[in-house]
N, C-alpha and C. Protein backbone atom coordinates (compact mmCIF):
# COMPACT_ATOMS: atom_id res chain seq x y z
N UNK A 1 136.65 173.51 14.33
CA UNK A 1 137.37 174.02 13.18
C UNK A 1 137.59 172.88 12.19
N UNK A 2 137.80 173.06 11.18
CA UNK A 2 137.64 171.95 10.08
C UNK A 2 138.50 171.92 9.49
N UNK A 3 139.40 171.39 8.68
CA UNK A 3 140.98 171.67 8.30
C UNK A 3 140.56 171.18 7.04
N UNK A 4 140.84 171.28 5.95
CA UNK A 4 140.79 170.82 4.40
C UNK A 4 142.44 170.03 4.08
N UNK A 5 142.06 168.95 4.30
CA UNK A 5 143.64 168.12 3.79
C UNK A 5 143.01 167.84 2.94
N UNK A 6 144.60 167.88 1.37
CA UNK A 6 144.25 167.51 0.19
C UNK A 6 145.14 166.18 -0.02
N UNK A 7 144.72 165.57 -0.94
CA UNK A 7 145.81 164.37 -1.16
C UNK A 7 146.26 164.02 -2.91
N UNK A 8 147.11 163.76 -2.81
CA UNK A 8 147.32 163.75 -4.25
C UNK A 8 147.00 162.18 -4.99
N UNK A 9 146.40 162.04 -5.74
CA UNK A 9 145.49 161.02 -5.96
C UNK A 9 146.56 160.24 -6.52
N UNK A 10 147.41 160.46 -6.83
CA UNK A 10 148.67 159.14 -7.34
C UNK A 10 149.52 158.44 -6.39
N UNK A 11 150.03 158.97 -5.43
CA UNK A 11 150.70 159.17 -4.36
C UNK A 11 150.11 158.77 -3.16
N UNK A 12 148.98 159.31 -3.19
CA UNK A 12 148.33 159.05 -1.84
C UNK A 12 148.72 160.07 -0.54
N UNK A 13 149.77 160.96 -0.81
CA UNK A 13 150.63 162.13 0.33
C UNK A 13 149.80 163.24 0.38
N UNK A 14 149.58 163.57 1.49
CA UNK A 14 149.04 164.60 1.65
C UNK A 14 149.91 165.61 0.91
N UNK A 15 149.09 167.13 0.50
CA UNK A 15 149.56 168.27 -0.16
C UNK A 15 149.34 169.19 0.61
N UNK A 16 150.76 169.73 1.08
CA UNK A 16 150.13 170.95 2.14
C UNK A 16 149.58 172.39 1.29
N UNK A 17 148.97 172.72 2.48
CA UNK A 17 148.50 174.36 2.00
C UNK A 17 149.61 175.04 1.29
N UNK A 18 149.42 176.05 0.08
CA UNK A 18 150.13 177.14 -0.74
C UNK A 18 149.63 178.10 -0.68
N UNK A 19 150.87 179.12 -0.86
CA UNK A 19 149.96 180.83 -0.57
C UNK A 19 150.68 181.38 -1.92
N UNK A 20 150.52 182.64 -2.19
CA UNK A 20 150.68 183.01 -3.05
C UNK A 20 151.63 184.27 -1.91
N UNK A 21 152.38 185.17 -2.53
CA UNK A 21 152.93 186.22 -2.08
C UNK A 21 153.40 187.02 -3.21
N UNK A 22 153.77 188.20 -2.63
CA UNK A 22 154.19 189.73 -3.91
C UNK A 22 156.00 189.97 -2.88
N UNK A 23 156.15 191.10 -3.49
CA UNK A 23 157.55 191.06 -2.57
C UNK A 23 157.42 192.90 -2.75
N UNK A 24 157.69 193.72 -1.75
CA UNK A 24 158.05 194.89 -1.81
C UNK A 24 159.65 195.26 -1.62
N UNK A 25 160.18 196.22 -2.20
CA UNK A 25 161.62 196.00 -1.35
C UNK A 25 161.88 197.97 -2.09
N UNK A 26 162.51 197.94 -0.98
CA UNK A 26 163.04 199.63 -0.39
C UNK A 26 163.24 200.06 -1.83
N UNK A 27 163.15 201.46 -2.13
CA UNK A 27 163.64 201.84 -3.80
C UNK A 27 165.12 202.82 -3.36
N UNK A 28 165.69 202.54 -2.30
CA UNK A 28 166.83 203.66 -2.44
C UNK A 28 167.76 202.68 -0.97
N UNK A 29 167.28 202.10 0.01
CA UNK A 29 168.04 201.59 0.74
C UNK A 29 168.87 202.49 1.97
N UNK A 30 168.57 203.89 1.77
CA UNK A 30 169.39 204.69 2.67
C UNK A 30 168.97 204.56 3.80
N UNK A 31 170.09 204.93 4.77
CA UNK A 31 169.57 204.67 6.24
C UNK A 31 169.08 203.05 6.72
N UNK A 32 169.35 202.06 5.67
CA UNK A 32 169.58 200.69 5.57
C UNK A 32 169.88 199.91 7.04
N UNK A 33 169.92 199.61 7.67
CA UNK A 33 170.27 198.29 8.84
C UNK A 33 171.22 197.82 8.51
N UNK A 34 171.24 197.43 7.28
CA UNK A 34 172.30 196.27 6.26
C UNK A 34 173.74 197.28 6.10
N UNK A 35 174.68 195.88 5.82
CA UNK A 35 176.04 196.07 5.53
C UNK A 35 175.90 197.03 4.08
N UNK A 36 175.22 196.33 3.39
CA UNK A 36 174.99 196.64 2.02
C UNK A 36 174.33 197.73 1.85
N UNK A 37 174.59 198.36 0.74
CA UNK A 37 174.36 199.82 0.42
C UNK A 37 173.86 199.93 -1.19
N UNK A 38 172.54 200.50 -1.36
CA UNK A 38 172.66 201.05 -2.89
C UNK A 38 172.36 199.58 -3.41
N UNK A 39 172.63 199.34 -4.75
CA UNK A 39 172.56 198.44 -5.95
C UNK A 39 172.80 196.70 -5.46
N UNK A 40 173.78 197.06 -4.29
CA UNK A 40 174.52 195.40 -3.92
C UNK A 40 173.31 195.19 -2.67
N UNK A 41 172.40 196.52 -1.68
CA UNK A 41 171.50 195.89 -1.47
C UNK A 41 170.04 195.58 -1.61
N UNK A 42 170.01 196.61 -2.88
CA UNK A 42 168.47 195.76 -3.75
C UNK A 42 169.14 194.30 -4.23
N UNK A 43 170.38 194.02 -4.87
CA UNK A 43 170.62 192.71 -5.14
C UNK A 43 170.48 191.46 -4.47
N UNK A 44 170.44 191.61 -3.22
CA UNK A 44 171.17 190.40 -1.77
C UNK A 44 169.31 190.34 -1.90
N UNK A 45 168.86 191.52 -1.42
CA UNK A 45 167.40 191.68 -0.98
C UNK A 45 166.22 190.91 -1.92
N UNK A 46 166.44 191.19 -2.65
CA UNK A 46 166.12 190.64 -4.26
C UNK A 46 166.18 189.17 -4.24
N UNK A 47 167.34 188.88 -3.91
CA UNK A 47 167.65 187.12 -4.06
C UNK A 47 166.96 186.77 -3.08
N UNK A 48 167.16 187.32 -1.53
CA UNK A 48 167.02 186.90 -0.36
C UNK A 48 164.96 186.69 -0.14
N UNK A 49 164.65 187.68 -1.32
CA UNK A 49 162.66 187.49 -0.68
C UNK A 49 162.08 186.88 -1.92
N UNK A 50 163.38 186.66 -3.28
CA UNK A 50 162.76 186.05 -4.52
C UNK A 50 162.75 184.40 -3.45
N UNK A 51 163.61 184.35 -2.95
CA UNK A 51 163.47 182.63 -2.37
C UNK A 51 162.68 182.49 -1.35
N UNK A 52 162.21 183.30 -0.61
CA UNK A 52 161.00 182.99 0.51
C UNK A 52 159.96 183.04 -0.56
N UNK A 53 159.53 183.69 -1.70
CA UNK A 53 158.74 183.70 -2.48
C UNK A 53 158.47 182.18 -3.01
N UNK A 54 159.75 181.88 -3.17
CA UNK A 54 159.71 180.07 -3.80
C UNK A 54 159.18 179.20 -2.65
N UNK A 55 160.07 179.44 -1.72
CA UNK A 55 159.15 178.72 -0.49
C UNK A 55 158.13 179.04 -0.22
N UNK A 56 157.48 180.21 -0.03
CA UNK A 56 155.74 179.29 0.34
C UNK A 56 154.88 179.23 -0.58
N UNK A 57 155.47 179.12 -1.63
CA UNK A 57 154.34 178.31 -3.20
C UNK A 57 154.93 176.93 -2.63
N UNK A 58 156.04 176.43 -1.89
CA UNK A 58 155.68 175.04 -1.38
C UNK A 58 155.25 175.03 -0.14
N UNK A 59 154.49 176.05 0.34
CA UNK A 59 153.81 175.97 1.45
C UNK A 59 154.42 176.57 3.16
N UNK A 60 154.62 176.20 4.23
CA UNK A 60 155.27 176.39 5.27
C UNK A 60 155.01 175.54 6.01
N UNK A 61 155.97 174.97 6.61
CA UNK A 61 156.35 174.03 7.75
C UNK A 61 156.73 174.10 8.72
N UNK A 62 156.43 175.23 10.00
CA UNK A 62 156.99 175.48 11.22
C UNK A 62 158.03 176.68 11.26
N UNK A 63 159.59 175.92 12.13
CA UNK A 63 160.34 177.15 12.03
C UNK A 63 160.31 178.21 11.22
N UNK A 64 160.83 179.23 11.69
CA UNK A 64 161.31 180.57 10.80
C UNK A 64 163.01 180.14 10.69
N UNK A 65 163.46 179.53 11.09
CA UNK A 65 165.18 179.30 11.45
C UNK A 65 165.43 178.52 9.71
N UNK A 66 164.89 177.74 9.13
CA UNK A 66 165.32 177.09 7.88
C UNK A 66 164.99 177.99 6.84
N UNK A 67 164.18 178.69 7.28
CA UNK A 67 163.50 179.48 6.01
C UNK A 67 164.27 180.89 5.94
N UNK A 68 164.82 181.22 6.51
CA UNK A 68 165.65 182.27 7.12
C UNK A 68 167.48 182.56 6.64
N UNK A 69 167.33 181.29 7.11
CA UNK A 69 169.09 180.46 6.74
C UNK A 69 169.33 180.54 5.53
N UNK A 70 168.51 179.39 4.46
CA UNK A 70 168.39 179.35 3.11
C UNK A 70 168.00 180.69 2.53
N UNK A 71 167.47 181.30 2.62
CA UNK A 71 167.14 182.47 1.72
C UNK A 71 168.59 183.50 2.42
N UNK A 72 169.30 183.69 3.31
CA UNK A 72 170.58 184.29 3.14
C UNK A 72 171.42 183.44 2.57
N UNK A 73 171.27 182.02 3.04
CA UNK A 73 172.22 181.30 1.76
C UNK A 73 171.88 181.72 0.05
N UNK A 74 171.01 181.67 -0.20
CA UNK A 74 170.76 182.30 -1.57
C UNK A 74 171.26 183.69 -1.97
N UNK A 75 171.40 184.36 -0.71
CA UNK A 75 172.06 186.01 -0.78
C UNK A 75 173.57 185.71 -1.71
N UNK A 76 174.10 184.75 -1.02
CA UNK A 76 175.52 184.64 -1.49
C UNK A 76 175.88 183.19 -2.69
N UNK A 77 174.56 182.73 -2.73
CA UNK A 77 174.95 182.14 -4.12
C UNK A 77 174.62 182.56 -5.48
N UNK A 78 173.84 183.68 -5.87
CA UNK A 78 173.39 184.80 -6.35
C UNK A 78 174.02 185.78 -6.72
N UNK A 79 174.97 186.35 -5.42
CA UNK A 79 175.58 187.30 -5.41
C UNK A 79 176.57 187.27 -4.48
N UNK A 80 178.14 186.47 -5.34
CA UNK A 80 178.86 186.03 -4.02
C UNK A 80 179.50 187.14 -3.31
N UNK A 81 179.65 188.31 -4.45
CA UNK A 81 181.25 189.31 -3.80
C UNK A 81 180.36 190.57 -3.14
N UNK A 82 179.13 190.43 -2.55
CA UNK A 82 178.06 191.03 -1.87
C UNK A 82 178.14 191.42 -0.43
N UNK A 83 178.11 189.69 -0.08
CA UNK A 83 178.65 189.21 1.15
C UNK A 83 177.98 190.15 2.62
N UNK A 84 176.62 190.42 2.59
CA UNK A 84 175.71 191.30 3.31
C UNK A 84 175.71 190.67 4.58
N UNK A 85 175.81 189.01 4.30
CA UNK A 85 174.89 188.29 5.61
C UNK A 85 176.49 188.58 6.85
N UNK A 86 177.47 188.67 6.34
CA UNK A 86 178.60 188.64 7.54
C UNK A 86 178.60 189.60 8.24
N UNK A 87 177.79 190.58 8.25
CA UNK A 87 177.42 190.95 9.27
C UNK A 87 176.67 190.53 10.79
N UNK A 88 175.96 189.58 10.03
CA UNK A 88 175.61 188.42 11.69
C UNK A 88 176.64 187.48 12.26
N UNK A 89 177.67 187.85 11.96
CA UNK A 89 178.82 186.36 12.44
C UNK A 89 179.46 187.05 13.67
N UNK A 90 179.58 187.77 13.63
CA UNK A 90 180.41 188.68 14.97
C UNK A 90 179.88 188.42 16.10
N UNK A 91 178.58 188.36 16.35
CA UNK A 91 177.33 188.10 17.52
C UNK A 91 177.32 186.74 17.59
N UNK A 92 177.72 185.79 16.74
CA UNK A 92 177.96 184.65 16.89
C UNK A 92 179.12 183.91 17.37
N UNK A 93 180.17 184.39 17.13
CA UNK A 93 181.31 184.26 17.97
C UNK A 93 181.46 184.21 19.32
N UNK A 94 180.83 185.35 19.41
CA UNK A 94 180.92 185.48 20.92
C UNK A 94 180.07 184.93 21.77
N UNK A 95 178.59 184.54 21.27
CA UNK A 95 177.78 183.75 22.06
C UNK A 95 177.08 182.32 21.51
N UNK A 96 178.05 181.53 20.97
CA UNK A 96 178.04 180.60 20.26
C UNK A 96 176.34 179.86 20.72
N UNK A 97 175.58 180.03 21.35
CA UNK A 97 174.63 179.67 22.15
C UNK A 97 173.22 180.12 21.88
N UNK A 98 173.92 181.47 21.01
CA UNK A 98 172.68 181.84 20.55
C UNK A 98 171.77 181.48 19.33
N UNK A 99 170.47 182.16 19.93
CA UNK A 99 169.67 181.59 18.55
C UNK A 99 169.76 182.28 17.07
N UNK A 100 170.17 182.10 16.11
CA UNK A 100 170.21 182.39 14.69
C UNK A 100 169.03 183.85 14.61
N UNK A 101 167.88 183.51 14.80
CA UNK A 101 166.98 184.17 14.59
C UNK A 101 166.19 184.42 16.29
């Protein structure tokens, strides 16, 4: 297999691979998973896959756990009085041990 590393000719750093991506997202939300309902969760949703969108035009680097984190952190800096992601904290309390994702 042959791998194509690029390098950036000023720098000398390698440039990792970029993808391009689209984003689909629910047109009504009913019957949702999410805390959020209606308008507040096309909003969270919106923020939350516009920033995985930003991340892999810089490519991907392993975990799903950073890429995951940050884009619900973006849920609530976007849209603070939303507040969708506190729904995962309850499961965390109790098994402080567990994995995020």
């Amino acid at each position: 297999m042959v791998e194509q590393i690029r390098f950036d000719l000023i720098s000398g750093t390698q440039i990792p691979e970029r993808w391009t991506s689209d984003i689909d997202i629910d047109n009504d939300f009913i019957g949702s998973k999410y805390n959020a309902k209606g308008i507040q969760a096309l909003r969270v949703t919106a923020a939350h896959e516009f920033h995985h969108a930003i991340q892999y035009g810089y490519g991907w680097w392993g975990e799903r756990y950073p890429y995951e984190l940050t884009s619900t952190w973006m849920e609530d800096v976007v849209y603070t009085d939303v507040n969708d992601y506190y729904q995962y904290l309850p499961d965390y309390f109790v098994d402080s041990m567990r994995d995020f994702i």
